[in-house]
PDB file of N, CA and C in Angstrom:
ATOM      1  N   UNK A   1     211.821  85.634  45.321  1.00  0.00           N
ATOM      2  CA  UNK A   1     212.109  86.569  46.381  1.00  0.00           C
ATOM      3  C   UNK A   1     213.566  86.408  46.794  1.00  0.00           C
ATOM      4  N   UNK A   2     214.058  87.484  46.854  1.00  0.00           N
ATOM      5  CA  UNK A   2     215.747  87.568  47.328  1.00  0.00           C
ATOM      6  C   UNK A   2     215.746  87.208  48.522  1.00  0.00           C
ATOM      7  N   UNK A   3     216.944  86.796  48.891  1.00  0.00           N
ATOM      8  CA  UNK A   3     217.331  86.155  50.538  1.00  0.00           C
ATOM      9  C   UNK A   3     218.553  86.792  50.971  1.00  0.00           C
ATOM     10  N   UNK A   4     218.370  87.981  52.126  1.00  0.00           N
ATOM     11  CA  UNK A   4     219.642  88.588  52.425  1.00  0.00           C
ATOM     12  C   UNK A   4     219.860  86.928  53.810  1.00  0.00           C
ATOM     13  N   UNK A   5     221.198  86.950  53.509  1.00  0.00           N
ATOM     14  CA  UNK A   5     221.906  86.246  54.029  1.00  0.00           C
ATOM     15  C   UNK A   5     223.273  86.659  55.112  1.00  0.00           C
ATOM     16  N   UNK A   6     223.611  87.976  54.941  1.00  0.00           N
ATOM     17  CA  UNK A   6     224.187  88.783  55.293  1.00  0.00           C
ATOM     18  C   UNK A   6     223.994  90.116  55.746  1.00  0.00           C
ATOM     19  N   UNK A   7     223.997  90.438  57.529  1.00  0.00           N
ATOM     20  CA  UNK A   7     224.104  92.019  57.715  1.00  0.00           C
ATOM     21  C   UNK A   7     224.909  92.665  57.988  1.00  0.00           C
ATOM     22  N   UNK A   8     225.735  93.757  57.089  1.00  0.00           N
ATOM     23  CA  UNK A   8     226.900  94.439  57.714  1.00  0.00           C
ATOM     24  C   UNK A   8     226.371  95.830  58.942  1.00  0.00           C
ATOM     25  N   UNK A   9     226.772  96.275  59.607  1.00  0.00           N
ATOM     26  CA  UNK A   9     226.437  97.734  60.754  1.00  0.00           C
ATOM     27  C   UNK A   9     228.220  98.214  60.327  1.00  0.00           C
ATOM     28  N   UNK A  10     227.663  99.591  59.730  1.00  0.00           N
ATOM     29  CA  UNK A  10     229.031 100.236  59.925  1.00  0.00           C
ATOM     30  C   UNK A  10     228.749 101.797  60.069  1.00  0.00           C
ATOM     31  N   UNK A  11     229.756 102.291  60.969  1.00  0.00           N
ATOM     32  CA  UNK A  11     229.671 103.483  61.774  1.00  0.00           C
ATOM     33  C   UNK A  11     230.771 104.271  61.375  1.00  0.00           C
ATOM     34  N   UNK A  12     231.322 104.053  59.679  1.00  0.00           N
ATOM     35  CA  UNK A  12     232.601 105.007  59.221  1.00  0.00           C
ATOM     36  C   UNK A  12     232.888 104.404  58.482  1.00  0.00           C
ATOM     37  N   UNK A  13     233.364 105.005  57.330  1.00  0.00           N
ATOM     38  CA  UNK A  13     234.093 104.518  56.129  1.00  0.00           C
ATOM     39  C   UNK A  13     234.782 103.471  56.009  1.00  0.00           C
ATOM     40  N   UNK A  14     234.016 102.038  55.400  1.00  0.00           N
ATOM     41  CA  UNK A  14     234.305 101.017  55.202  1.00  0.00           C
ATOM     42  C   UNK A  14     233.138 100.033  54.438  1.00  0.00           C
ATOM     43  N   UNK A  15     234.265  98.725  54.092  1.00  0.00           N
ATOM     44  CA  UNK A  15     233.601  98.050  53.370  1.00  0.00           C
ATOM     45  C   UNK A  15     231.818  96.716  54.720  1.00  0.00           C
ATOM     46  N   UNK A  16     230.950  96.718  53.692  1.00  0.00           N
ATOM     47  CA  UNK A  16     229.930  95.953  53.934  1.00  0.00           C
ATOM     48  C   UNK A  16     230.427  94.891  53.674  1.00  0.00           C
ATOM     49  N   UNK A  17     231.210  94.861  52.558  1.00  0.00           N
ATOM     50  CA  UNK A  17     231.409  93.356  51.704  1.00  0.00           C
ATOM     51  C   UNK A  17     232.675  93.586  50.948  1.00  0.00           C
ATOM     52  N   UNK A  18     233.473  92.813  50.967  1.00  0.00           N
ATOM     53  CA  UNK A  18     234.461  92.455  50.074  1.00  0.00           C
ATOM     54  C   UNK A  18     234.058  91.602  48.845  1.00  0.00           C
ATOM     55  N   UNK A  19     233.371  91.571  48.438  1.00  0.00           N
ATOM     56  CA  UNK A  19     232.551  90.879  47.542  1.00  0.00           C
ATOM     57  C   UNK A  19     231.535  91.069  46.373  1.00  0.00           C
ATOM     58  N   UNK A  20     231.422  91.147  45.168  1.00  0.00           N
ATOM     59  CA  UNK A  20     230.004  91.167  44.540  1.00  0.00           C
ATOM     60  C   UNK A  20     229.248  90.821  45.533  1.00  0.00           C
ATOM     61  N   UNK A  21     227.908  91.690  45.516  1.00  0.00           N
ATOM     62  CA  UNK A  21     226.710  91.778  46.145  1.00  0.00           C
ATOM     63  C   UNK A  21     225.501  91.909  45.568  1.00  0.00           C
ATOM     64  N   UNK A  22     224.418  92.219  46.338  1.00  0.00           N
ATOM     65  CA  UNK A  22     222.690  92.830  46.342  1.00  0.00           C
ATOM     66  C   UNK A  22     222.823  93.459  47.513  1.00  0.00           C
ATOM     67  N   UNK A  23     222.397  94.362  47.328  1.00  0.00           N
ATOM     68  CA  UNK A  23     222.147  94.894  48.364  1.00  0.00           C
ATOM     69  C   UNK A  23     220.564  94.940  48.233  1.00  0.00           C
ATOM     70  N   UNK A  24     219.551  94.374  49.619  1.00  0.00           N
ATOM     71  CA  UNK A  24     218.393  94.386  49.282  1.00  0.00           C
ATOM     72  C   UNK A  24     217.737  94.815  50.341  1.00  0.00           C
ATOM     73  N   UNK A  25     218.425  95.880  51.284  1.00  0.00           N
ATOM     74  CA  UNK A  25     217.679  97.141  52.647  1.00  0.00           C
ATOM     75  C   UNK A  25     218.637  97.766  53.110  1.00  0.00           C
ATOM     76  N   UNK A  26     218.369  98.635  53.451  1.00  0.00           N
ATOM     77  CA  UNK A  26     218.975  99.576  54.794  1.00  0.00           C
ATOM     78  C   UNK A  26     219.062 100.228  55.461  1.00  0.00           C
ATOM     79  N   UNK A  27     219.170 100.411  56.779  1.00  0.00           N
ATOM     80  CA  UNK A  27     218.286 101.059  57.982  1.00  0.00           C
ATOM     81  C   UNK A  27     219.633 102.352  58.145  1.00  0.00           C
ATOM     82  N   UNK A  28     219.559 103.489  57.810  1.00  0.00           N
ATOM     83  CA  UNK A  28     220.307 104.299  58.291  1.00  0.00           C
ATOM     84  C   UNK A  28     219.773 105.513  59.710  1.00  0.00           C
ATOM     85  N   UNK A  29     220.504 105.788  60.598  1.00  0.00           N
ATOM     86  CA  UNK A  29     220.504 105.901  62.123  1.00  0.00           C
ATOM     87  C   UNK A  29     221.206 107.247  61.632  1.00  0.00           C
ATOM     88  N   UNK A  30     221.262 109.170  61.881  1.00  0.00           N
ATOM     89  CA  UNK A  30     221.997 109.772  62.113  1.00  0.00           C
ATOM     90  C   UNK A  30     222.084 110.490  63.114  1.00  0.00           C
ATOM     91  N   UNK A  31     222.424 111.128  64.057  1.00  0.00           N
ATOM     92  CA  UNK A  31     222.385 111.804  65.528  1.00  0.00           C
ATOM     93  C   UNK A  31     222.205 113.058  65.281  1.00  0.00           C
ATOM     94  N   UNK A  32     222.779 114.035  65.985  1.00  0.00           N
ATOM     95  CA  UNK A  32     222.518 115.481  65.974  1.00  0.00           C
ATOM     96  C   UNK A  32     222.862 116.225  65.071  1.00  0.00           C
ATOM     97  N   UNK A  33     224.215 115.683  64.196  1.00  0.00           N
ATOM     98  CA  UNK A  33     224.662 116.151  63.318  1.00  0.00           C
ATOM     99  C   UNK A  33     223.955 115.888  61.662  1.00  0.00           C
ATOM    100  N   UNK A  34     223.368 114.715  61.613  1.00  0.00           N
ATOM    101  CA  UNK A  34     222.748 114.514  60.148  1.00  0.00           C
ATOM    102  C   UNK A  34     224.428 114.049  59.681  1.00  0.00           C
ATOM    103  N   UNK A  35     223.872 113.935  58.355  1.00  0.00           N
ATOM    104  CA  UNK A  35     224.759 113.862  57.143  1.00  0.00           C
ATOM    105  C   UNK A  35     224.506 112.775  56.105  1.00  0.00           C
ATOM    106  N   UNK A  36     226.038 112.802  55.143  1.00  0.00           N
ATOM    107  CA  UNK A  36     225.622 112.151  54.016  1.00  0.00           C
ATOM    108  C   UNK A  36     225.934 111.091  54.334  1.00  0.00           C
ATOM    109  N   UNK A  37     225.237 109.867  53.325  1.00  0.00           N
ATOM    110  CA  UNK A  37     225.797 108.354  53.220  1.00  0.00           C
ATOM    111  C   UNK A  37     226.067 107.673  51.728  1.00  0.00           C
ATOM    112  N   UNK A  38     226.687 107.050  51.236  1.00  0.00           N
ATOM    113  CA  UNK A  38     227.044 106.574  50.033  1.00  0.00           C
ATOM    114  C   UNK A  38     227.443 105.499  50.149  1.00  0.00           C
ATOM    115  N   UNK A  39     226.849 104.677  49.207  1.00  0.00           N
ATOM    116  CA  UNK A  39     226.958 102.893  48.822  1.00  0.00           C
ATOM    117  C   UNK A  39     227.993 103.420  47.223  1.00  0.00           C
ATOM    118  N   UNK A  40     229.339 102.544  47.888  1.00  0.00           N
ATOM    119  CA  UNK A  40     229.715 102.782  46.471  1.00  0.00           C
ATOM    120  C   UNK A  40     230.101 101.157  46.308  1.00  0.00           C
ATOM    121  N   UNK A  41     230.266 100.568  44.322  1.00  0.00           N
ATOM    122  CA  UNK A  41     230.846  99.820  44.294  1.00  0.00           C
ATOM    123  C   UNK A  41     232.324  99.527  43.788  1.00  0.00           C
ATOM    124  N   UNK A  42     233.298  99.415  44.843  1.00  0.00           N
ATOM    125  CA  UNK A  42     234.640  98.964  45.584  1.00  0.00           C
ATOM    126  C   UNK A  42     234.336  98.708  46.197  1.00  0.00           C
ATOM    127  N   UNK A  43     235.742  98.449  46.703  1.00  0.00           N
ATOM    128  CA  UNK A  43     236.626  98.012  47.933  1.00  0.00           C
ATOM    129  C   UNK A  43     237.209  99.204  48.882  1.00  0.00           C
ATOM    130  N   UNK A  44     236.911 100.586  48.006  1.00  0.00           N
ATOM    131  CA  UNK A  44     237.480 101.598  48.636  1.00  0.00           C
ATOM    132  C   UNK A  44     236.200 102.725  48.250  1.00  0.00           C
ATOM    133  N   UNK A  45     236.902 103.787  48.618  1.00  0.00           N
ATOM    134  CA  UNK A  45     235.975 105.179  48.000  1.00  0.00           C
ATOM    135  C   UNK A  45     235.936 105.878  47.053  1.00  0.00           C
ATOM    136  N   UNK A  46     236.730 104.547  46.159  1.00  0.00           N
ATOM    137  CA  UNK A  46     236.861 105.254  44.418  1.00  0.00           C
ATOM    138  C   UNK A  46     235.598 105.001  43.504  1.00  0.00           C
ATOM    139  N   UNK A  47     235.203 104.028  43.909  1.00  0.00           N
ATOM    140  CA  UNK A  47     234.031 103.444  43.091  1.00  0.00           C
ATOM    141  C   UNK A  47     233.183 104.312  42.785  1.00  0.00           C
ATOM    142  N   UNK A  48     232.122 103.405  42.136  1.00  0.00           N
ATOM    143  CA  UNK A  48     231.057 104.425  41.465  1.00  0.00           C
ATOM    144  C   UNK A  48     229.848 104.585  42.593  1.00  0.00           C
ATOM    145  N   UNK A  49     229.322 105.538  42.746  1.00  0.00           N
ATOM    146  CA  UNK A  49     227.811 105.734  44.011  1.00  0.00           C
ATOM    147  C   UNK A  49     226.915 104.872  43.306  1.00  0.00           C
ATOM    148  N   UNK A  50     226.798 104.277  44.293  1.00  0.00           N
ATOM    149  CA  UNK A  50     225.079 103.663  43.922  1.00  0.00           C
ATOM    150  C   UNK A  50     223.933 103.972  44.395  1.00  0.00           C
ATOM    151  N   UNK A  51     224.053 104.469  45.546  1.00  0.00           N
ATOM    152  CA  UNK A  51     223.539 104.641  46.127  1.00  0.00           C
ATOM    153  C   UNK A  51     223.627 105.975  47.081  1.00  0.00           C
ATOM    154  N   UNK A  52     222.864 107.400  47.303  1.00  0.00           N
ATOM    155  CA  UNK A  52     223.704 108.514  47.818  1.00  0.00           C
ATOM    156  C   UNK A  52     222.293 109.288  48.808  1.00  0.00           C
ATOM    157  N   UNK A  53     222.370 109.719  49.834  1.00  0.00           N
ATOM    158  CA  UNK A  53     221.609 110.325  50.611  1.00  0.00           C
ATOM    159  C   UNK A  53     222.011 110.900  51.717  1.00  0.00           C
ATOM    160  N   UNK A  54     221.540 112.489  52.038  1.00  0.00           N
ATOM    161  CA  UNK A  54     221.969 113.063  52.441  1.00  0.00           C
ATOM    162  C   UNK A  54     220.321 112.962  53.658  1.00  0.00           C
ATOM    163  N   UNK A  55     220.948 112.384  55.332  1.00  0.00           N
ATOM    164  CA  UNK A  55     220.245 112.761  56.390  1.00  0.00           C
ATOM    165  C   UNK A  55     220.127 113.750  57.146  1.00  0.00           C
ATOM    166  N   UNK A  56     218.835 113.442  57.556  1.00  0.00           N
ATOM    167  CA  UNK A  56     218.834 115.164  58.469  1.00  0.00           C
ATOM    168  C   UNK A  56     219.134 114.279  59.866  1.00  0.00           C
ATOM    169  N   UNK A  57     219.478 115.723  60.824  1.00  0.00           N
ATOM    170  CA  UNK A  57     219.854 115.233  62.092  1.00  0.00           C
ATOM    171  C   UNK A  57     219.000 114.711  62.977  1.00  0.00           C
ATOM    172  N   UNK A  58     219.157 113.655  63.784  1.00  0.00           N
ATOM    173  CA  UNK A  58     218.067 112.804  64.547  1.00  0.00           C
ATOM    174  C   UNK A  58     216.910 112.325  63.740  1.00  0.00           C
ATOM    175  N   UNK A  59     217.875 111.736  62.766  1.00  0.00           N
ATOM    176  CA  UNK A  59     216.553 110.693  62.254  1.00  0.00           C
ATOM    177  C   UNK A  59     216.989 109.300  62.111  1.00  0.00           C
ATOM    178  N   UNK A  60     215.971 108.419  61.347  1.00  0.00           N
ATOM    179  CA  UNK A  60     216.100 106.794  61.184  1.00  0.00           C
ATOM    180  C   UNK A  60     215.258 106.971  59.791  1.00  0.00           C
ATOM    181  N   UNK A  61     216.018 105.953  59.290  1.00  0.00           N
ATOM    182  CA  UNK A  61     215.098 105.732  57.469  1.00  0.00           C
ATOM    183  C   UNK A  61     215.574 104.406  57.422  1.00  0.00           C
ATOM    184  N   UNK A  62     214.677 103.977  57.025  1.00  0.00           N
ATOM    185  CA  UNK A  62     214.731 102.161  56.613  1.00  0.00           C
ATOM    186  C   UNK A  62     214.444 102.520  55.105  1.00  0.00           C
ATOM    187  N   UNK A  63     214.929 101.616  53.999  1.00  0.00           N
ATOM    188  CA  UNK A  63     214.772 101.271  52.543  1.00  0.00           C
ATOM    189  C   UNK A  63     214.801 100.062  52.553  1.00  0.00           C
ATOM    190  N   UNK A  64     213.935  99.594  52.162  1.00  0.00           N
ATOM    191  CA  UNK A  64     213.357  98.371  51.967  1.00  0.00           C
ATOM    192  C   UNK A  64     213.468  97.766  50.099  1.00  0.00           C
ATOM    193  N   UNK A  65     213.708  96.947  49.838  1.00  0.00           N
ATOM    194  CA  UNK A  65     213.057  96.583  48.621  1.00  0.00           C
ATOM    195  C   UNK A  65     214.202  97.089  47.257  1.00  0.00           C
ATOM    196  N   UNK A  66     215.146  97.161  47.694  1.00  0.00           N
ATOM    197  CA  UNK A  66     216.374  97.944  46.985  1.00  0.00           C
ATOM    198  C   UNK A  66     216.727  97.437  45.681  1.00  0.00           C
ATOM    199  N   UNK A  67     217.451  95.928  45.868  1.00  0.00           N
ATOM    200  CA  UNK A  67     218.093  95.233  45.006  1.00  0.00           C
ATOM    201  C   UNK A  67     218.676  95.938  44.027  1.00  0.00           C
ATOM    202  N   UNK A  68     219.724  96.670  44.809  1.00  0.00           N
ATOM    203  CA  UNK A  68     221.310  97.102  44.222  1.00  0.00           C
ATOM    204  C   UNK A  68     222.319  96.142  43.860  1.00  0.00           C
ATOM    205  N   UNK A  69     222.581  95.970  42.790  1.00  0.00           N
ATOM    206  CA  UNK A  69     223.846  95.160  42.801  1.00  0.00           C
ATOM    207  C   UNK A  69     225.185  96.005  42.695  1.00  0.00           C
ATOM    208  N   UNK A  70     225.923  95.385  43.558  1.00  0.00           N
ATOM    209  CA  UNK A  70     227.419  95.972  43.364  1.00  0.00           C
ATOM    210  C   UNK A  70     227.932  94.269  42.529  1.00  0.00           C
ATOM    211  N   UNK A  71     228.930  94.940  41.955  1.00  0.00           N
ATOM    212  CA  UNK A  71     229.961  94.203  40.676  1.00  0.00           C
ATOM    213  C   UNK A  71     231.196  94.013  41.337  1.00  0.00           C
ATOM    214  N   UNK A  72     231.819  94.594  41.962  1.00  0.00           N
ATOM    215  CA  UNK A  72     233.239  94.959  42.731  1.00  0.00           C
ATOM    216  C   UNK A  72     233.222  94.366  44.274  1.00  0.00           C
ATOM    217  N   UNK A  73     232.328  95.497  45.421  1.00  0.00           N
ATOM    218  CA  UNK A  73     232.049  94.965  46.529  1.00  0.00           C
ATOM    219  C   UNK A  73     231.121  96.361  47.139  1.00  0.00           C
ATOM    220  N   UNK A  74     230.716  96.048  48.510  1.00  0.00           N
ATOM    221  CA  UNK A  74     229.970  97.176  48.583  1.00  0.00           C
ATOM    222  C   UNK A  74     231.103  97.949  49.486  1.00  0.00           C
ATOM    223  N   UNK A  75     231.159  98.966  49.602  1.00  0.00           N
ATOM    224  CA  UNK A  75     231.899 100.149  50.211  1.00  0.00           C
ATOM    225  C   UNK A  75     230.805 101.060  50.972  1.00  0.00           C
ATOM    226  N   UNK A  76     230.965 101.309  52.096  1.00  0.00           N
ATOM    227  CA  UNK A  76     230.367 102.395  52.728  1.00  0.00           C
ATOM    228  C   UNK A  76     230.446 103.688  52.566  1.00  0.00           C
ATOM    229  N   UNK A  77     230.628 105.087  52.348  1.00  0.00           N
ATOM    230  CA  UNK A  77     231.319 106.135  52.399  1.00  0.00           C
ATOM    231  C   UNK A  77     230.252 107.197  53.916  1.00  0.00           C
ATOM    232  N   UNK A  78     230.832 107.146  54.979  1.00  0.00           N
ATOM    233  CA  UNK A  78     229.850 107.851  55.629  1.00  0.00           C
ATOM    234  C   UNK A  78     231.047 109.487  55.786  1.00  0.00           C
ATOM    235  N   UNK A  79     230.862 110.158  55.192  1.00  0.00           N
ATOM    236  CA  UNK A  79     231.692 111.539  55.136  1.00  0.00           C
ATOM    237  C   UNK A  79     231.889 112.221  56.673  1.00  0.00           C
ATOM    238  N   UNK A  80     230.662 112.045  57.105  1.00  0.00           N
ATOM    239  CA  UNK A  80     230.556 112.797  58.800  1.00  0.00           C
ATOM    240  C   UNK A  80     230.683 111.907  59.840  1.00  0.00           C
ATOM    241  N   UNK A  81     229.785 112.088  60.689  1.00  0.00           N
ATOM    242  CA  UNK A  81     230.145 111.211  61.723  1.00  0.00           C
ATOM    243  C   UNK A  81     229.057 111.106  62.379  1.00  0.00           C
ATOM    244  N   UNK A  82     228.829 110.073  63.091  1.00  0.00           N
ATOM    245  CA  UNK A  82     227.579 110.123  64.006  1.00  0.00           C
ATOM    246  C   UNK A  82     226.134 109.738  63.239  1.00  0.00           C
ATOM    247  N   UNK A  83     226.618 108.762  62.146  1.00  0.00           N
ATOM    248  CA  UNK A  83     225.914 108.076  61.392  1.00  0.00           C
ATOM    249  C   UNK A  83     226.274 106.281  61.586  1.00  0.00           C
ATOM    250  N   UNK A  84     225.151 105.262  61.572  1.00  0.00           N
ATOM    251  CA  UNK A  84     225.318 104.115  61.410  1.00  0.00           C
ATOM    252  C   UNK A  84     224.310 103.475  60.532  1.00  0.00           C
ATOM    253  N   UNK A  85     224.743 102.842  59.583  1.00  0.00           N
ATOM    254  CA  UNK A  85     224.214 102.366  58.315  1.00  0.00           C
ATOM    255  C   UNK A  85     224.052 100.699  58.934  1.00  0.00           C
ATOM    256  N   UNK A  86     223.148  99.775  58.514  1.00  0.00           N
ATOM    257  CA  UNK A  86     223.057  98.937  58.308  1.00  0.00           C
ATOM    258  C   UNK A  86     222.728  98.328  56.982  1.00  0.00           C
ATOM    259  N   UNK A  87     223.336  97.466  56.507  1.00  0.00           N
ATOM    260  CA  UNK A  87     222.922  96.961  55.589  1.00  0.00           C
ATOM    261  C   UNK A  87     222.491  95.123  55.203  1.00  0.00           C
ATOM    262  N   UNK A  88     221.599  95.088  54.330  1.00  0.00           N
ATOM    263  CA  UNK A  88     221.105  93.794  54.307  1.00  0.00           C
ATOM    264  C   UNK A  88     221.587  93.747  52.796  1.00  0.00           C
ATOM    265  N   UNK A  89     222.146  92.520  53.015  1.00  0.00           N
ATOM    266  CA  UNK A  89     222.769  92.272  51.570  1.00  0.00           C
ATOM    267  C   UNK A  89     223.289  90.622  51.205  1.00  0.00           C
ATOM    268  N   UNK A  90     223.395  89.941  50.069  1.00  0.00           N
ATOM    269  CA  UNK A  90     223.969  88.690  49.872  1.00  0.00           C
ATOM    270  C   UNK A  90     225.147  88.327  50.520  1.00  0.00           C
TER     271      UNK A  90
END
């Protein structure tokens, strides 16, 4: 069984991790507006998606059970606004 050891909360385009990772949950939060979210692996927003979902407005989604690995680091990409991602990761 994996052991997240690490939680990043980010509310705008940025990194979870500067680091190779797992990513192994994540609770995404969006407000009135909805929108998209993207796990990429960088350091920036060049990387490749690993991860991509588009929320509707006023909701919560937990993913559980993931075990994504990023190679590079994990990168956030939240395009809109009024989204907060959490993530559980190495």
């Amino acid at each position: 069984m994996a052991t997240v050891s690490n939680t990043s909360i980010v509310s705008s385009d940025g990194q979870a991790t500067s680091y190779p990772a797992t990513v192994y949950w994540m609770s995404i939060s969006a407000a009135a507006t909805g929108g998209r979210v993207q796990l990429n692996d960088s350091t920036d927003d060049s990387g490749t998606d690993i991860f991509d979902i588009n929320m509707p407005a006023n909701s919560t989604q937990f993913f559980g059970g993931l075990d994504l690995y990023f190679g590079s680091a994990v990168y956030v990409d939240i395009p809109g606004s009024n989204i907060i991602v959490t993530v559980g990761h190495s």
